[in-house]
Protein backbone atom coordinates (compact mmCIF):
# COMPACT_ATOMS: atom_id res chain seq x y z
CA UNK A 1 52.80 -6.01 21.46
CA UNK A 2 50.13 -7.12 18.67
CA UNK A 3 51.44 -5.05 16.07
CA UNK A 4 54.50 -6.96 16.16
CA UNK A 5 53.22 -10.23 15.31
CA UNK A 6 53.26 -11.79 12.27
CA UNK A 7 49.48 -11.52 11.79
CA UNK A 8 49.33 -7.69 11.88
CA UNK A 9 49.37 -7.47 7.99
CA UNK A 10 46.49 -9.85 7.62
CA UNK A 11 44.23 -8.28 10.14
CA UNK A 12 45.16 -5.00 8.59
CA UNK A 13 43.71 -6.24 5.29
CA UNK A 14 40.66 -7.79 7.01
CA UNK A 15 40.02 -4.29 8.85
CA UNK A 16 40.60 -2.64 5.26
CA UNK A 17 38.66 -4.37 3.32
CA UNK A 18 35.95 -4.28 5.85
CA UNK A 19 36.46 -0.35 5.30
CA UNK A 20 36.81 0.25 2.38
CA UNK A 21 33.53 -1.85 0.98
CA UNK A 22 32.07 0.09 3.57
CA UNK A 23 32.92 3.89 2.33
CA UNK A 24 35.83 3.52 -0.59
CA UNK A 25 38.84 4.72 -1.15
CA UNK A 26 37.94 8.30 -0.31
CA UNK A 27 35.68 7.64 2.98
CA UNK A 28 37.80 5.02 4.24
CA UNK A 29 39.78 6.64 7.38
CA UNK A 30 43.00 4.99 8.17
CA UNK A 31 43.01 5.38 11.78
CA UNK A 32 39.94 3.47 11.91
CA UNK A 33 41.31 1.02 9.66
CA UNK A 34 43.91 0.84 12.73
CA UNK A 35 41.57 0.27 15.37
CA UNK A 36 39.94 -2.27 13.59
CA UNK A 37 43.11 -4.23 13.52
CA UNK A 38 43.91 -3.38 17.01
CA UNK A 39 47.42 -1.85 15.84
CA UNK A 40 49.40 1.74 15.74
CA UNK A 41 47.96 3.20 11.98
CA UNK A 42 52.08 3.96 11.58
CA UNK A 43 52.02 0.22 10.71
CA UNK A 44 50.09 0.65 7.72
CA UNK A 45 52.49 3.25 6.41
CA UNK A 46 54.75 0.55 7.03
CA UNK A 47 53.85 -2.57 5.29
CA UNK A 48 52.01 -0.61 2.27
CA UNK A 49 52.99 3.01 1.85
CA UNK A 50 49.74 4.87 1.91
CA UNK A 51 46.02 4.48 1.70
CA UNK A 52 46.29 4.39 -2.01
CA UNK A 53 48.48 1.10 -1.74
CA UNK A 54 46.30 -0.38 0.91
CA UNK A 55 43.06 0.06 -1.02
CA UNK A 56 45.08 -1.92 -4.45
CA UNK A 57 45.99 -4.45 -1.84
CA UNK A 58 42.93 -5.16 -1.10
CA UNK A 59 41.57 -5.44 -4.38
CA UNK A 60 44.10 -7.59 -5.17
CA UNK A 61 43.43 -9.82 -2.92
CA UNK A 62 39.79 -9.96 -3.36
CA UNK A 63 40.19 -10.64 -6.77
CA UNK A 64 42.70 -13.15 -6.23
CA UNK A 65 40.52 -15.19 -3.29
CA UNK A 66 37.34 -14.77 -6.58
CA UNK A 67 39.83 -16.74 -8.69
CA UNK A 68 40.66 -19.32 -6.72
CA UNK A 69 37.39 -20.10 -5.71
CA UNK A 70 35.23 -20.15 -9.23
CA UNK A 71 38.19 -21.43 -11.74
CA UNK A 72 37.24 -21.34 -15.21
CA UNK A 73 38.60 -25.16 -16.55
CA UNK A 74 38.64 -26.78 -19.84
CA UNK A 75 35.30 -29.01 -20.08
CA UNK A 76 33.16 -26.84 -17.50
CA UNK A 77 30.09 -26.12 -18.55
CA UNK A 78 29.79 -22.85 -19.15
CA UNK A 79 25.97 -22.08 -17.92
CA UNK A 80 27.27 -23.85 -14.62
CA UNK A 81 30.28 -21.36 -14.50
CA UNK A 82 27.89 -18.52 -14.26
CA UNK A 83 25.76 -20.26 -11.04
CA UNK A 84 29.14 -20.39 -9.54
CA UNK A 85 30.59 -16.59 -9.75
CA UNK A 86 26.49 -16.40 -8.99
CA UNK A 87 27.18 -17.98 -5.60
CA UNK A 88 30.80 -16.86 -5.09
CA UNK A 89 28.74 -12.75 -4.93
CA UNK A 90 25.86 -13.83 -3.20
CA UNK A 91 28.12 -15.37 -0.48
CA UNK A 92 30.71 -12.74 -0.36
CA UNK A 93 28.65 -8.96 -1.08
CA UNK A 94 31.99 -7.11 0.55
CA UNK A 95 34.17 -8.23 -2.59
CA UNK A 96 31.42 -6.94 -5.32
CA UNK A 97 31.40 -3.42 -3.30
CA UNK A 98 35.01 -3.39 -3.63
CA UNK A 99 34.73 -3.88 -7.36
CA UNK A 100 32.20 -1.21 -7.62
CA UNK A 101 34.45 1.66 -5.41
CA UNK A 102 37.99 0.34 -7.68
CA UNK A 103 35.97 1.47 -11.06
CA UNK A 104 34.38 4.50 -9.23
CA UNK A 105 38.19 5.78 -8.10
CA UNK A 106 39.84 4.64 -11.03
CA UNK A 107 37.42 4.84 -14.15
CA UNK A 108 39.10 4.71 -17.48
CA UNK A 109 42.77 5.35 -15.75
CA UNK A 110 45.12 2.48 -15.71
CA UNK A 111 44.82 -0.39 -12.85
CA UNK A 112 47.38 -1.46 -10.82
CA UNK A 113 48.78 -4.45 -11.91
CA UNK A 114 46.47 -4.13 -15.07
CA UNK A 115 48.85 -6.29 -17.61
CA UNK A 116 48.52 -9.30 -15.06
CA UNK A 117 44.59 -9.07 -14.35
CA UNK A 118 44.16 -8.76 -18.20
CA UNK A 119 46.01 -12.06 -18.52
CA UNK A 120 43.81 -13.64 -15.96
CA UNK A 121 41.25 -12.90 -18.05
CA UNK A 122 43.17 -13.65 -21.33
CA UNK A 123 43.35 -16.82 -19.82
CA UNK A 124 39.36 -17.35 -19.00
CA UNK A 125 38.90 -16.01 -22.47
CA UNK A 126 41.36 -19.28 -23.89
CA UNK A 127 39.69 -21.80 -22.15
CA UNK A 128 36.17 -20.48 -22.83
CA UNK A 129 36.89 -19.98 -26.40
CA UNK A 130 38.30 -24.23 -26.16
CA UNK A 131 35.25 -25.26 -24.78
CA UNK A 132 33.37 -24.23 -27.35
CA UNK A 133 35.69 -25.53 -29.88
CA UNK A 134 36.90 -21.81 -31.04
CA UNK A 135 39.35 -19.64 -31.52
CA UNK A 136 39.68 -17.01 -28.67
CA UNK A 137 38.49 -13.96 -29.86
CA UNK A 138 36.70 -10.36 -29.51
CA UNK A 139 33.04 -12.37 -29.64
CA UNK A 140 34.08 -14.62 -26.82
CA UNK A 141 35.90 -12.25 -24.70
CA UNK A 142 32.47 -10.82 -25.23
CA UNK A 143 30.45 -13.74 -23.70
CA UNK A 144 32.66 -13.87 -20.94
CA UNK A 145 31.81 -10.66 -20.03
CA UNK A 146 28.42 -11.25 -20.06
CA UNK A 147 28.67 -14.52 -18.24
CA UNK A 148 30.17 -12.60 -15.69
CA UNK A 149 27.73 -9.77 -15.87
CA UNK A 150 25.04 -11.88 -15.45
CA UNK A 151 26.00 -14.03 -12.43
CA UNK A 152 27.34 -11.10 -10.38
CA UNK A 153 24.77 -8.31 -11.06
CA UNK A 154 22.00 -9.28 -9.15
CA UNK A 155 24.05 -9.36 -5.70
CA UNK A 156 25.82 -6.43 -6.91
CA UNK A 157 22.58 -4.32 -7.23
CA UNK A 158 20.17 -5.75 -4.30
CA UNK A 159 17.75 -3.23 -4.29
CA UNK A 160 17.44 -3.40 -8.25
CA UNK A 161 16.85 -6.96 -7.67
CA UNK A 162 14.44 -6.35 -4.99
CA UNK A 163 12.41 -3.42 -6.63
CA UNK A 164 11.94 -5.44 -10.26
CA UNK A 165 11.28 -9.34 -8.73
CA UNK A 166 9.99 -8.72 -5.10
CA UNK A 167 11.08 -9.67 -1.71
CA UNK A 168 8.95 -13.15 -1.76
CA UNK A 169 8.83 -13.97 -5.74
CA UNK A 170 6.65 -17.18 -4.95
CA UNK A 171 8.57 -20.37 -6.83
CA UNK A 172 11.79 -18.23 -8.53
CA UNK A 173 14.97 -19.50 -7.57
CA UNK A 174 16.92 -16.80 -8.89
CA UNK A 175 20.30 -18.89 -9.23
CA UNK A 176 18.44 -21.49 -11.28
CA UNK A 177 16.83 -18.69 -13.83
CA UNK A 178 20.18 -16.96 -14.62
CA UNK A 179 21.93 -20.48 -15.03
CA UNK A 180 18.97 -21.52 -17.56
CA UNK A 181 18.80 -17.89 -18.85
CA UNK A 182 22.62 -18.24 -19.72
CA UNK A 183 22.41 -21.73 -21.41
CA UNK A 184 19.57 -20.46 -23.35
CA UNK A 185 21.39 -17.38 -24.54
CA UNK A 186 24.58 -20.20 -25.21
CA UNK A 187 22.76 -22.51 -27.22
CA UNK A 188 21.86 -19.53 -29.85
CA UNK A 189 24.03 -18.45 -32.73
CA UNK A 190 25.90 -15.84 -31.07
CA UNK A 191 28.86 -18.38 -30.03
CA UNK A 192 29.11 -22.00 -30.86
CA UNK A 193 27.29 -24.74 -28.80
CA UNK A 194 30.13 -26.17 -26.25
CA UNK A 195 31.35 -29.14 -28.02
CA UNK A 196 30.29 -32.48 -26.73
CA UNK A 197 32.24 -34.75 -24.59
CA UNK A 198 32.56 -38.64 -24.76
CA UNK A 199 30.94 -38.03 -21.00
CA UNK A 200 27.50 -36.15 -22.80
CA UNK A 201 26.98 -39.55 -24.88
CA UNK A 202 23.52 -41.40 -23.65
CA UNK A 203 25.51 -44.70 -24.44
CA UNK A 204 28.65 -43.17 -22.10
């Protein structure tokens, strides 16, 4: 039978997240979730408990597939960090909707696997802060966020983005303003200038 081979879990998290972008935790129906993957729903009892499980699944592995595709590295520019999460939302809308249904169903409560996602961060926060040639602090874990904010809220909120710039905004690429926009806002006082590189040097 297909729910007995070893790719029933993955196309149960396909169908999921599928699902649950769709409707969240609370309108997300497992036996649909079943049909989707073309298996018996008792096999999602199976491999993750309940609904509640699948759904942190899910998110999990959203936000693991959004770090492994826009790594934050020592020497990246930081400005070109932002067009990538920028293209890593506008390419993928289903992961931003899952975002947006975790901190509807979850709010201030605690996150599953919270102490591990705050490292990843902790970690983005490091490397930011040694790019610009600081200490890791409240003020950069600060810019990070707004980095982040930045590059992911205008494919997070479409219509926003359509009702303020317009369906045919004649001559905006909207990628290349919030990259600007973001080196701008990083070459003020707020945080230090990223320090320069043997690479930046005219005479490199």
């Amino acid at each position: 039978m297909a729910s007995n081979t070893p790719h029933t879990k993955e196309r149960l998290l396909a169908a999921a997240k599928e699902e649950f972008a769709a409707l969240g935790i609370a309108g997300a129906r497992v036996d649909r979730i079943a049909e989707l993957a073309g298996v018996n729903k008792e096999r999602i009892y199976g491999y993750f408990g309940n609904k509640q499980k699948l759904f942190d699944a899910v998110v999990g592995r959203a936000l693991d597939e959004l770090a492994e595709a826009v790594p934050l590295k020592a020497g990246d520019d930081p400005a070109e960090y932002v067009g990538r999460v920028y293209d890593f939302h506008r390419d993928n809308p289903v992961l931003v909707r899952l975002f947006f249904w975790e901190g509807l169903h979850y709010r201030d409560g605690v996150l599953p696997n919270e102490e591990r996602r705050r490292g990843h961060y902790e970690e983005k926060i490091a490397v930011l802060a040694e790019n610009f040639g600081t200490e890791a602090s409240p003020k950069i874990a600060a810019c990070l966020l707004s980095l982040i904010g930045l590059a992911a809220w205008p494919n997070a909120v479409p219509q926003l983005t359509r009702l303020i710039i317009g369906t045919d905004a004649e001559g905006l690429d909207l990628r290349s303003h919030v990259v600007a926009f973001a080196r701008q806002a990083l070459s003020g006082t707020a945080v230090p200038a990223p320090v320069a590189t043997a690479a930046d040097s005219p005479e490199a």
